[in-house]
PDB file of N, CA and C in Angstrom:
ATOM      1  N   UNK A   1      15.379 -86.362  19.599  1.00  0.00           N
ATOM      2  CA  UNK A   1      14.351 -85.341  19.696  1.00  0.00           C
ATOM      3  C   UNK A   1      14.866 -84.232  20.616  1.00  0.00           C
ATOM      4  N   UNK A   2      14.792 -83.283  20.226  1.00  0.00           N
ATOM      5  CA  UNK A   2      14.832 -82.118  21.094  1.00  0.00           C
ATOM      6  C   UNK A   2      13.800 -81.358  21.275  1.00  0.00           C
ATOM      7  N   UNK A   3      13.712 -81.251  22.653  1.00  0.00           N
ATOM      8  CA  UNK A   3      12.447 -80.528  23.594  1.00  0.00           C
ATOM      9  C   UNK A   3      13.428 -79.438  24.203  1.00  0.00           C
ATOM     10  N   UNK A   4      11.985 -78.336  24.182  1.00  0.00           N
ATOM     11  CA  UNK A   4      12.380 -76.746  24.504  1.00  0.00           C
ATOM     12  C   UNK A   4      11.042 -76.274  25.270  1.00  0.00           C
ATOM     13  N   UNK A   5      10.355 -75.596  26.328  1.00  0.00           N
ATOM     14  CA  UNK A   5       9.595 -75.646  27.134  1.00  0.00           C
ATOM     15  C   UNK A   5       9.868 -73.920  26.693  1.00  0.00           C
ATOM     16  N   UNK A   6       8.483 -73.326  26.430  1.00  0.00           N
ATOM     17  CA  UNK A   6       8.618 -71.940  26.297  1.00  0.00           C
ATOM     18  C   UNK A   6       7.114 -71.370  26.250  1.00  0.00           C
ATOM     19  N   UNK A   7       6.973 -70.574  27.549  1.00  0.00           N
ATOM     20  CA  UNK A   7       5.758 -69.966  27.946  1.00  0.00           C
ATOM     21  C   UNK A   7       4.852 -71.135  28.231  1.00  0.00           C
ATOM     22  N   UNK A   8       5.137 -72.297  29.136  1.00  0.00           N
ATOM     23  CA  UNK A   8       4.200 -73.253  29.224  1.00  0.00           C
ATOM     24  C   UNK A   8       4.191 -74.721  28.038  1.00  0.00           C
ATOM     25  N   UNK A   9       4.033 -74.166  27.506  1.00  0.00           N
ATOM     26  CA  UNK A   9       4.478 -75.388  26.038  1.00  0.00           C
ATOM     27  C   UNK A   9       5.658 -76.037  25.490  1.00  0.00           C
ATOM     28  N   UNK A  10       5.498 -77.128  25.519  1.00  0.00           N
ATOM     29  CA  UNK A  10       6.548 -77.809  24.616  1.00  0.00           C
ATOM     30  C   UNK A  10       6.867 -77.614  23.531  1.00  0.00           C
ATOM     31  N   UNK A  11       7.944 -77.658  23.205  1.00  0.00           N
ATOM     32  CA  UNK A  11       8.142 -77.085  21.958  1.00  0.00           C
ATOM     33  C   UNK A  11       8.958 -78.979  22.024  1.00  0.00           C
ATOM     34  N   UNK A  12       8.896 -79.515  20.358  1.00  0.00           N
ATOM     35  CA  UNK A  12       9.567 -80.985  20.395  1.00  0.00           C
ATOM     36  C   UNK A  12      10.177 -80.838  18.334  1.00  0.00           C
ATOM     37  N   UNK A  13      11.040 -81.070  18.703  1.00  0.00           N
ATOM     38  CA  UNK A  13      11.852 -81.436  17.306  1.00  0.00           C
ATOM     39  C   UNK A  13      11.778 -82.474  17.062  1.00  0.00           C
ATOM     40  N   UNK A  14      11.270 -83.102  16.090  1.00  0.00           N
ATOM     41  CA  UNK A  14      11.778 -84.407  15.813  1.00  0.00           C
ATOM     42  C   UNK A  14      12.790 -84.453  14.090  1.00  0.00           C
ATOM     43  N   UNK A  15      13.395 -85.931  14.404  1.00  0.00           N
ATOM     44  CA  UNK A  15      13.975 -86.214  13.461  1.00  0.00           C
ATOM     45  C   UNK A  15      14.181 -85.878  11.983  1.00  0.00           C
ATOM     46  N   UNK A  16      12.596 -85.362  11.326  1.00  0.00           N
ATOM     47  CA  UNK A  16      12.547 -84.643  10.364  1.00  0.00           C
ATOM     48  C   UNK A  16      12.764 -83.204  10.260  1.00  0.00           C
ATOM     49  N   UNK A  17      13.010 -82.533  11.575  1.00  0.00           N
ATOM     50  CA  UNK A  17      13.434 -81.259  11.374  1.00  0.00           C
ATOM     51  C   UNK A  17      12.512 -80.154  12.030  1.00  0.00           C
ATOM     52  N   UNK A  18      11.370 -80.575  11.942  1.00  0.00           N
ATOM     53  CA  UNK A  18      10.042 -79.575  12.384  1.00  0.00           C
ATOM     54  C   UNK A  18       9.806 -79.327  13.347  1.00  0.00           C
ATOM     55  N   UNK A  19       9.246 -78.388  14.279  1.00  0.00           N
ATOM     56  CA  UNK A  19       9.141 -78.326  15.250  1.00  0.00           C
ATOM     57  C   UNK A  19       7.904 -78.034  15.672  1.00  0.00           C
ATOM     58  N   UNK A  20       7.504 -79.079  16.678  1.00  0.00           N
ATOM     59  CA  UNK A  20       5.954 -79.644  16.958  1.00  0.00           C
ATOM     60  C   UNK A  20       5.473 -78.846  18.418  1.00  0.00           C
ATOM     61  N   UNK A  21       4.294 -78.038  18.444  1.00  0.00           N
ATOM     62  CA  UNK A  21       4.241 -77.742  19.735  1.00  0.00           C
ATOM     63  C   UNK A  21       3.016 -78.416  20.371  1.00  0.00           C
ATOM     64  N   UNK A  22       3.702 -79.068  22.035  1.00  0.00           N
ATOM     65  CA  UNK A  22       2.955 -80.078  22.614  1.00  0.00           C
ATOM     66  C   UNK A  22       2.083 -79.884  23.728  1.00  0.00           C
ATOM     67  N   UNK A  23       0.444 -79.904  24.204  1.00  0.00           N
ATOM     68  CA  UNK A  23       0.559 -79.156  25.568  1.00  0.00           C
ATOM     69  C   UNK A  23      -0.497 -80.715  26.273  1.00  0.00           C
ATOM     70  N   UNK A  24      -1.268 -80.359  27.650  1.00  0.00           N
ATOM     71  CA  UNK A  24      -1.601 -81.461  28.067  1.00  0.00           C
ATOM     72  C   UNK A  24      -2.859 -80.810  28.764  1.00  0.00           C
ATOM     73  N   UNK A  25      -4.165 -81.412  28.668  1.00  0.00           N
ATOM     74  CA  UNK A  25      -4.529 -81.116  29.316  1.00  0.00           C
ATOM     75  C   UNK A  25      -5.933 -82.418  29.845  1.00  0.00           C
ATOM     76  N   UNK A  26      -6.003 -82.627  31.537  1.00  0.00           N
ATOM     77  CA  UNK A  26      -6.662 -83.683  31.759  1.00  0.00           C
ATOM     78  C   UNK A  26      -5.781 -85.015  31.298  1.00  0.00           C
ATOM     79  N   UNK A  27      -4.946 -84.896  31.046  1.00  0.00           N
ATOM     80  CA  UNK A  27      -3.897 -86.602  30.923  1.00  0.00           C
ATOM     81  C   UNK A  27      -3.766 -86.279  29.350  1.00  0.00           C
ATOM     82  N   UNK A  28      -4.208 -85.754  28.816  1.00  0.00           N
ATOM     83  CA  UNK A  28      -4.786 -86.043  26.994  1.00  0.00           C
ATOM     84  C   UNK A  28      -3.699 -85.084  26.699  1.00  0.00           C
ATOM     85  N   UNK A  29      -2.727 -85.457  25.712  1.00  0.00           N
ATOM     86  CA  UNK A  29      -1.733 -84.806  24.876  1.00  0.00           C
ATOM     87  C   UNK A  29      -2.911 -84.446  23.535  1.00  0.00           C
ATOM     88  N   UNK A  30      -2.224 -82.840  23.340  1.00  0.00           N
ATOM     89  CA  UNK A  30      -2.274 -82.570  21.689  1.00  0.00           C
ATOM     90  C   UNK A  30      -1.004 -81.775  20.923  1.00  0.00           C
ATOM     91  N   UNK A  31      -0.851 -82.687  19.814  1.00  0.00           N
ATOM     92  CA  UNK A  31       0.698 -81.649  19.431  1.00  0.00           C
ATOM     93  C   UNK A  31      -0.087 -81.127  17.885  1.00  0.00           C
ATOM     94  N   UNK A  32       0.883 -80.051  17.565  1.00  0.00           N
ATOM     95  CA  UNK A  32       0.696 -79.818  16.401  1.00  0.00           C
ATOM     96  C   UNK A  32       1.703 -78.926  15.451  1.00  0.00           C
ATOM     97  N   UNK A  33       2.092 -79.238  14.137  1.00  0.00           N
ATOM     98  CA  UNK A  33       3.032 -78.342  13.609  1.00  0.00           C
ATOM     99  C   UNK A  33       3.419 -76.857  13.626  1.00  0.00           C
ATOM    100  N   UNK A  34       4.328 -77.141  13.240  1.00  0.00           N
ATOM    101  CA  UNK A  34       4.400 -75.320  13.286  1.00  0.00           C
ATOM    102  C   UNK A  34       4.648 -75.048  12.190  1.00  0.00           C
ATOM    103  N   UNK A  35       5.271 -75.795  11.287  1.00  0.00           N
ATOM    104  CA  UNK A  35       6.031 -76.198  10.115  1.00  0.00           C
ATOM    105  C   UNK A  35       7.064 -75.689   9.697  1.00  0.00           C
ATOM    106  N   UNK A  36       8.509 -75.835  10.737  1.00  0.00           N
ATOM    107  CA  UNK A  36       9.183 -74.602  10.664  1.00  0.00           C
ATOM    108  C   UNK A  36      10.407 -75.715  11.000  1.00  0.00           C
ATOM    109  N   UNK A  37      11.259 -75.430  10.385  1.00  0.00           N
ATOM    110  CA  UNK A  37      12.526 -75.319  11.175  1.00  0.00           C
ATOM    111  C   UNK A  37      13.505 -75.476  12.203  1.00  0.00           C
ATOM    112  N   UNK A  38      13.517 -74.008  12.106  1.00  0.00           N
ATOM    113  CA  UNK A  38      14.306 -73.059  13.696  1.00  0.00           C
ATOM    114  C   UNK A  38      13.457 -72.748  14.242  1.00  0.00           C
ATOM    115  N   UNK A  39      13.726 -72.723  15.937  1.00  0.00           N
ATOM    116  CA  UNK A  39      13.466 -72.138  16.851  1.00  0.00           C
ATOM    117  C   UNK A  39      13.195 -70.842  17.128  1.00  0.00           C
ATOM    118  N   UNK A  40      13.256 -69.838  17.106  1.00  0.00           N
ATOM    119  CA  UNK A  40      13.141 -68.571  16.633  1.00  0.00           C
ATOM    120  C   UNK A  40      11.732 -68.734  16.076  1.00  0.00           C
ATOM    121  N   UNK A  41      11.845 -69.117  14.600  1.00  0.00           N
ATOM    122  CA  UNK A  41      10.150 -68.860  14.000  1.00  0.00           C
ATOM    123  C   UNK A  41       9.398 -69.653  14.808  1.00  0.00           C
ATOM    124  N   UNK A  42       9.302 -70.781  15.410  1.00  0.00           N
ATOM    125  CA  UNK A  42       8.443 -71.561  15.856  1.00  0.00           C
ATOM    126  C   UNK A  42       8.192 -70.834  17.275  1.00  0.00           C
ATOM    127  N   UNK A  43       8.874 -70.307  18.075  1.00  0.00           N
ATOM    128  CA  UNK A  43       8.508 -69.363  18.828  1.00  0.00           C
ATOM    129  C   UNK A  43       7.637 -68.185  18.321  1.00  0.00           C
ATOM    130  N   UNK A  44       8.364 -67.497  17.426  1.00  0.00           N
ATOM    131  CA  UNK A  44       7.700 -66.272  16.868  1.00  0.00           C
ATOM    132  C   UNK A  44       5.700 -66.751  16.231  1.00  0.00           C
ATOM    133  N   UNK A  45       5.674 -67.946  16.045  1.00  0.00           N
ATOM    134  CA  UNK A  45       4.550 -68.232  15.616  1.00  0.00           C
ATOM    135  C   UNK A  45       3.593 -68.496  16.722  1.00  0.00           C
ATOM    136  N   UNK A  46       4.122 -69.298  17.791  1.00  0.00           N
ATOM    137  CA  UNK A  46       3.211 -69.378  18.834  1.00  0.00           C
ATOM    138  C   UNK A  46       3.073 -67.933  19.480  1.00  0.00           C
ATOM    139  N   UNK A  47       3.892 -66.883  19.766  1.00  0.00           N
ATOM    140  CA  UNK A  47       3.582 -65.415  19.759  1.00  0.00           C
ATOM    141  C   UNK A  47       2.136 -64.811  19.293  1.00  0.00           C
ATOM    142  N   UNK A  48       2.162 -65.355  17.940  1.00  0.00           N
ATOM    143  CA  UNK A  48       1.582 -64.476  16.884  1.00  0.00           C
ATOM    144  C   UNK A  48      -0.212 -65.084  16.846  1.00  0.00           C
ATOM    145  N   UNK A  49      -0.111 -65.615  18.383  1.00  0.00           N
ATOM    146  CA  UNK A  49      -1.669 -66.348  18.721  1.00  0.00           C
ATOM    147  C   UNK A  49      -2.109 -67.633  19.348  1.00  0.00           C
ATOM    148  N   UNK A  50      -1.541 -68.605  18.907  1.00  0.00           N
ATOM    149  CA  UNK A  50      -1.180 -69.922  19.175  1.00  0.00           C
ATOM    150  C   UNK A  50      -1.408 -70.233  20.773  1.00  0.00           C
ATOM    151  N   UNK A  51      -0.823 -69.207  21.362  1.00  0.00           N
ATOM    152  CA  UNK A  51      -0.084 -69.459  23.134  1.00  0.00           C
ATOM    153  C   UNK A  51      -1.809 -68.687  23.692  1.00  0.00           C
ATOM    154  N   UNK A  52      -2.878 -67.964  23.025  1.00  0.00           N
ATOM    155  CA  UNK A  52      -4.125 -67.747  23.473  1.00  0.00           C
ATOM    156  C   UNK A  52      -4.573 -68.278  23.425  1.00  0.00           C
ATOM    157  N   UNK A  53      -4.580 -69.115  22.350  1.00  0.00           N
ATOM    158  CA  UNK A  53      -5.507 -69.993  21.812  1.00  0.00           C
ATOM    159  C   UNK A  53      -5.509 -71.158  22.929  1.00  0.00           C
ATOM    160  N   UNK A  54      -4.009 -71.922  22.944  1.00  0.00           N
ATOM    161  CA  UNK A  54      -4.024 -72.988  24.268  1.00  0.00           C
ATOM    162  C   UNK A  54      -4.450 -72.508  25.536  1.00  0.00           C
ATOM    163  N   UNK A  55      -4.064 -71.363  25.884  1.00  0.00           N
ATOM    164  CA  UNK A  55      -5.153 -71.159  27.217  1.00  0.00           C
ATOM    165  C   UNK A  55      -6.309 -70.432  26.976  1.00  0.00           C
ATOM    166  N   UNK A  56      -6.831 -70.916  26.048  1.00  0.00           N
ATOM    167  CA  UNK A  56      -8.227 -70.358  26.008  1.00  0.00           C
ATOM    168  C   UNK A  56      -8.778 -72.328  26.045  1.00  0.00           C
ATOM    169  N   UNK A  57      -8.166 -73.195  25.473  1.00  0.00           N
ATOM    170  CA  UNK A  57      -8.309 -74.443  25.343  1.00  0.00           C
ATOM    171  C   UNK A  57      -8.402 -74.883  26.680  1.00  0.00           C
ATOM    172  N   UNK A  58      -7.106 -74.436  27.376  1.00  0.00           N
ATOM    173  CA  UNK A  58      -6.894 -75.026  28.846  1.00  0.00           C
ATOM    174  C   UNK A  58      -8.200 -74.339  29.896  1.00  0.00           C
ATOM    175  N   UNK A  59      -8.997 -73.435  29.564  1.00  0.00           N
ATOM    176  CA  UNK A  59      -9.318 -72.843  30.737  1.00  0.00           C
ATOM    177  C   UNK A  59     -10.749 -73.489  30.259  1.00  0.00           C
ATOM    178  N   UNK A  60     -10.726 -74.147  29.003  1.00  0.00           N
ATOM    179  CA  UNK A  60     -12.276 -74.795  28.949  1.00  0.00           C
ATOM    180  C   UNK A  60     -12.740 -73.657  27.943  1.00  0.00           C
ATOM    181  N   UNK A  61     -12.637 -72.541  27.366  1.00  0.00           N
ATOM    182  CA  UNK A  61     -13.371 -71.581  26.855  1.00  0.00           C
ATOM    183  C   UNK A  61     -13.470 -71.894  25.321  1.00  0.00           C
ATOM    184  N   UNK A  62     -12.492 -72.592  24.781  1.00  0.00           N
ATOM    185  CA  UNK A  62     -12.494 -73.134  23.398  1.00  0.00           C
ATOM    186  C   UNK A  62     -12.147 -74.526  23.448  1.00  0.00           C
ATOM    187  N   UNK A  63     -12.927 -75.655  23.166  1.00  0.00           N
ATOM    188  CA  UNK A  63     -12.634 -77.197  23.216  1.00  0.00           C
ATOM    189  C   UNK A  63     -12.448 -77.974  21.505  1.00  0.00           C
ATOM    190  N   UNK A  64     -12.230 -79.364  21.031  1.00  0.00           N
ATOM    191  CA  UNK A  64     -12.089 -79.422  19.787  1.00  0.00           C
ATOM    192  C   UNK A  64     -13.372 -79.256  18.910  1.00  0.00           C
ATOM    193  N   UNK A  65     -12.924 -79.457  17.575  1.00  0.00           N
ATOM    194  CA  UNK A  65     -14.439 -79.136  17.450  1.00  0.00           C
ATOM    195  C   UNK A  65     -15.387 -79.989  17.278  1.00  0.00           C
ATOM    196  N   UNK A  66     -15.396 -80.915  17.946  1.00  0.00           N
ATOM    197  CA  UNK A  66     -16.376 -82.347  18.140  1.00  0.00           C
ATOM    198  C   UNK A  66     -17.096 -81.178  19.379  1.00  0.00           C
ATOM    199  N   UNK A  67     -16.695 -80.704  19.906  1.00  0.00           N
ATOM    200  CA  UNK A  67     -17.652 -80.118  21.178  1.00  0.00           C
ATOM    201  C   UNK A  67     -18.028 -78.661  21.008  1.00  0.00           C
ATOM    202  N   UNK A  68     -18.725 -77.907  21.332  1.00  0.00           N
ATOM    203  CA  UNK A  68     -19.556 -76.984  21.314  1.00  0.00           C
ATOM    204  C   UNK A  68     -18.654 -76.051  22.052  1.00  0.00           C
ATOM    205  N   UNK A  69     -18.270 -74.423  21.315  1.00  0.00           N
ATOM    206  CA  UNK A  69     -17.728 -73.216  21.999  1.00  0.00           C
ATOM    207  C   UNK A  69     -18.418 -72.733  23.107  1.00  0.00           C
ATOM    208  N   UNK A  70     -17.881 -72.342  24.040  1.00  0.00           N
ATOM    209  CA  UNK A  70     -18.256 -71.222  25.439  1.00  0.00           C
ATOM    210  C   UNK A  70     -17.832 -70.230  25.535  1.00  0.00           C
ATOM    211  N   UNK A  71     -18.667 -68.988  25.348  1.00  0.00           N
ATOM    212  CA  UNK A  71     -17.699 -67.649  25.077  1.00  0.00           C
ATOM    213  C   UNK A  71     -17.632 -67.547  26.861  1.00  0.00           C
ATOM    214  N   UNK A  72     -16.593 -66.601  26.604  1.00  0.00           N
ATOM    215  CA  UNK A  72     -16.670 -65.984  27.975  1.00  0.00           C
ATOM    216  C   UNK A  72     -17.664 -65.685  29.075  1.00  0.00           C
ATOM    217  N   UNK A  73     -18.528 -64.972  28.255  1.00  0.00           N
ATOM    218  CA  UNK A  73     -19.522 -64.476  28.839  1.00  0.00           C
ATOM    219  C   UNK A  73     -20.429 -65.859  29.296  1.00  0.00           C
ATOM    220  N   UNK A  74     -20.749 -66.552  28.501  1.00  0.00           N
ATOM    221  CA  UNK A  74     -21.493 -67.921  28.523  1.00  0.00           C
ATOM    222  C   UNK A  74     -20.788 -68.494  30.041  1.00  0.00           C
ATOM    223  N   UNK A  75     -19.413 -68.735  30.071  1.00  0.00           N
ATOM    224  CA  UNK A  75     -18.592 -69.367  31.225  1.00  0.00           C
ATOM    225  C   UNK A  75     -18.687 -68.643  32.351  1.00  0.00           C
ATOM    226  N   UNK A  76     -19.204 -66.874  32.695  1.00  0.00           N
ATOM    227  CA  UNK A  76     -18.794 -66.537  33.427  1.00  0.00           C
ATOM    228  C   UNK A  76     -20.539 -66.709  34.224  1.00  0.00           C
ATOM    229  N   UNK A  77     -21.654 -66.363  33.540  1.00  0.00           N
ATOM    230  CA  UNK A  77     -23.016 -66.830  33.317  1.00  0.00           C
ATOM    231  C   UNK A  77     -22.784 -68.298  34.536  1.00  0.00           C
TER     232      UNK A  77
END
């Protein structure tokens, strides 16, 4: 497996080729595809939103969707 750490996130290759991005939050792992390749696109994809999205996850403002959204405004309230 090859692991690559970029802007906070794991980036993890495994054996089939793909490259999985991994983050942590509270002890609890979540990974998820990128469905890519190379390095390069799998970067370029977490760019293209991905890397808001996890800290919007991490800061509590978006959780899975078993649980109920908090906009900003709601969190700052």
């Amino acid at each position: 497996m090859r692991i690559e750490r970029y802007k906070g996130i794991s980036l993890r290759q495994y054996k089939n080729g793909h490259w999985y991005y991994h983050y942590t939050i509270h002890a609890k792992t979540f990974k998820k595809s990128l469905k890519t390749t190379k390095i390069g696109e799998a970067k370029a994809k977490l760019d293209s939103g991905l890397i808001d999205k996890v800290n919007r996850v991490r800061l509590g403002l978006e959780i899975t969707q078993d649980t109920a959204r908090t906009t900003l405004l709601e969190a700052v309230e």
